[in-house]
C-alpha atoms as a PDB file:
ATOM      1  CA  UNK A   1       0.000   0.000   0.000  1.00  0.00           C
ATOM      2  CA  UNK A   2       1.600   3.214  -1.360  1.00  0.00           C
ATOM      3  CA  UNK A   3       1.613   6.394   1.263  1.00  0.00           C
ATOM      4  CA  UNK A   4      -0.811   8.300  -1.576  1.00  0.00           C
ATOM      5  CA  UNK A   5      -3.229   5.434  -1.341  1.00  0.00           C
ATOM      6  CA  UNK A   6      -3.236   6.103   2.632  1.00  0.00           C
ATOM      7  CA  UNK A   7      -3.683   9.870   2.742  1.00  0.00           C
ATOM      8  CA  UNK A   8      -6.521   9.663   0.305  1.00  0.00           C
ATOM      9  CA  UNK A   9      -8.054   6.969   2.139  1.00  0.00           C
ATOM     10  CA  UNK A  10      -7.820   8.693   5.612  1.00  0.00           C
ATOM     11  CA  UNK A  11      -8.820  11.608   3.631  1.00  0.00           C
ATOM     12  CA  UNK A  12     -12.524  10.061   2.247  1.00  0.00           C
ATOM     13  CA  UNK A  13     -12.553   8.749   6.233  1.00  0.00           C
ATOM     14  CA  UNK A  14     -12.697  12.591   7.544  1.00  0.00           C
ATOM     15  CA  UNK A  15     -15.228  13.136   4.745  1.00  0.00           C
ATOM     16  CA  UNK A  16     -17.613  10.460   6.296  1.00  0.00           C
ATOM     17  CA  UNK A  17     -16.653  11.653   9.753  1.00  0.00           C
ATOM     18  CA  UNK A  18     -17.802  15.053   8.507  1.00  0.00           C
ATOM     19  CA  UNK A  19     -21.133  14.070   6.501  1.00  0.00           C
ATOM     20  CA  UNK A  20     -21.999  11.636   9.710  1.00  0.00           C
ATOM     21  CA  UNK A  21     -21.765  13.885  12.242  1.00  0.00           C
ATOM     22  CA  UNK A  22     -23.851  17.071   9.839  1.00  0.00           C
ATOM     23  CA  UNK A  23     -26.391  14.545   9.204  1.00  0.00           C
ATOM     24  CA  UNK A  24     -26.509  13.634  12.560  1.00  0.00           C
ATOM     25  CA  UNK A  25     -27.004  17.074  14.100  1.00  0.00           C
ATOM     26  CA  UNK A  26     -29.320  17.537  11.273  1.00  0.00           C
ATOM     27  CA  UNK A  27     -31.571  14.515  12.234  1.00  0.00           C
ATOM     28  CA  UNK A  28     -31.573  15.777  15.473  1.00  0.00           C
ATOM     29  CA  UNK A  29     -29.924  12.158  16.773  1.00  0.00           C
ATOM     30  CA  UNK A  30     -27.203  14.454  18.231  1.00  0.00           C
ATOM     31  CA  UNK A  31     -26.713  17.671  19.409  1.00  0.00           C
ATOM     32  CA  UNK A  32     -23.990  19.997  19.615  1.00  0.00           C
ATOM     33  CA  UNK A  33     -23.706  19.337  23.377  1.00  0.00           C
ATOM     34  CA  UNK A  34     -22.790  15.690  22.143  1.00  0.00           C
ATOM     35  CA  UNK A  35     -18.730  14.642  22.930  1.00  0.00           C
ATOM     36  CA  UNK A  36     -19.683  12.616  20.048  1.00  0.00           C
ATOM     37  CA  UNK A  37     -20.553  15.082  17.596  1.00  0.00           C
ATOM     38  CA  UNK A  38     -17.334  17.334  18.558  1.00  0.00           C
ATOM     39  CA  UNK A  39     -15.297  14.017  18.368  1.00  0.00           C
ATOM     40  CA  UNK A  40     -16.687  13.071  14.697  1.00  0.00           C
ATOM     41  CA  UNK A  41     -15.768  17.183  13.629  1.00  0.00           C
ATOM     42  CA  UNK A  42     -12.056  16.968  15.462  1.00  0.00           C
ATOM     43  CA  UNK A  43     -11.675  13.823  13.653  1.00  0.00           C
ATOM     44  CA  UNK A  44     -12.602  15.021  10.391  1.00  0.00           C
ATOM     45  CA  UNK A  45     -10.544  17.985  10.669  1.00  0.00           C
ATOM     46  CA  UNK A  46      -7.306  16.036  11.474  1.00  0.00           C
ATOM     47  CA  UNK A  47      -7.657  13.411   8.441  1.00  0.00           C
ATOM     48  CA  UNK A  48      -8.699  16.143   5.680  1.00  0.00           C
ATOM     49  CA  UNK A  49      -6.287  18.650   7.267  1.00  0.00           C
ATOM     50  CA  UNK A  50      -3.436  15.835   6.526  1.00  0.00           C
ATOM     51  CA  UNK A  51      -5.266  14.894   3.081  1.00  0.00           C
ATOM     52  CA  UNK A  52      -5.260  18.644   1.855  1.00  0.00           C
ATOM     53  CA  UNK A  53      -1.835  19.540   3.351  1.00  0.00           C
ATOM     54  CA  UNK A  54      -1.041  16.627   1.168  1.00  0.00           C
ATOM     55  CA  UNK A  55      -2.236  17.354  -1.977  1.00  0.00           C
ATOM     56  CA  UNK A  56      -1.417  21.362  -1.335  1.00  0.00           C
ATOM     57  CA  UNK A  57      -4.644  22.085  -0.940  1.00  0.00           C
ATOM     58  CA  UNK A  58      -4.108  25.383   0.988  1.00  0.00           C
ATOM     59  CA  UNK A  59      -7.584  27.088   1.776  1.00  0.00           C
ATOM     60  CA  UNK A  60      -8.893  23.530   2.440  1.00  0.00           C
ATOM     61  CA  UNK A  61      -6.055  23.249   5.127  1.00  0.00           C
ATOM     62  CA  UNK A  62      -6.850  26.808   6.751  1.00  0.00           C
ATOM     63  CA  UNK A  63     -10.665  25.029   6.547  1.00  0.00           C
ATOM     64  CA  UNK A  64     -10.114  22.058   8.212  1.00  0.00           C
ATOM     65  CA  UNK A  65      -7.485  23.185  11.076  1.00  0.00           C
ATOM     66  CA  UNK A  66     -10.259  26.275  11.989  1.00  0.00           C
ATOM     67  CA  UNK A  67     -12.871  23.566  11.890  1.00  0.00           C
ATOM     68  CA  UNK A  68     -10.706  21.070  14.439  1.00  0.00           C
ATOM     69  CA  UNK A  69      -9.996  24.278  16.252  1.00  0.00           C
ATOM     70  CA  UNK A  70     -13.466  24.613  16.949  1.00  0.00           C
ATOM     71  CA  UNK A  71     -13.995  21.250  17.736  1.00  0.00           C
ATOM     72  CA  UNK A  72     -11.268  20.881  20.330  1.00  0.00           C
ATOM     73  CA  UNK A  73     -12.899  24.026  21.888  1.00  0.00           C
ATOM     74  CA  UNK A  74     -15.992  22.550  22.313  1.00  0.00           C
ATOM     75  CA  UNK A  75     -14.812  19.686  23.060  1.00  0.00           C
ATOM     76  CA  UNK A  76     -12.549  21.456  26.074  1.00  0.00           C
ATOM     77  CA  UNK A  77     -15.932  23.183  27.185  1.00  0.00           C
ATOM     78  CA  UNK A  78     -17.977  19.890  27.360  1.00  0.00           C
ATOM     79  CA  UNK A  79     -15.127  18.109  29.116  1.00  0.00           C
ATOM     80  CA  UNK A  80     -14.946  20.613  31.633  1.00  0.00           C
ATOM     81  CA  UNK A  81     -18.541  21.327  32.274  1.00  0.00           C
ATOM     82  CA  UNK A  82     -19.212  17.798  32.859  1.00  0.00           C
ATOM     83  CA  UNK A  83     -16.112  18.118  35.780  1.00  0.00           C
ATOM     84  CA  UNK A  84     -17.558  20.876  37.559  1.00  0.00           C
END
């Protein structure tokens, strides 16, 4: 298995993480509030920020990182609600 083959493949992976978790939210089977929804979005982010950054995809990196960014903040204000 060639490294290409690998980056494209974890790149159509973040796509599905992506699509699952907006058709998700959309359904209303999750909410934002969700660690799972955040957790599908920071996943997406990290294997179609490494896909793009790959293929030089530039505004599709700046995308994805602001997208994981967002995420990981979320995901750092569920986390820490839950605690108190």
């Amino acid at each position: 298995m060639s490294l290409a083959f690998l980056i494209d493949a974890l790149g159509w992976v973040g796509a599905v993480c992506y699509l699952a978790a907006y058709g998700l939210i959309s359904s209303g089977r999750l909410s934002a509030q969700d660690l799972s929804y955040q957790l599908a979005n920071l996943a997406g982010a990290v294997l179609l920020t490494t896909n793009t950054l790959w293929h030089g995809a530039l505004p599709a990196v700046t995308l994805n990182i602001a997208w994981g960014a967002v995420a990981l903040v979320s995901l750092l204000c569920l986390l820490r609600a839950r605690q108190v």
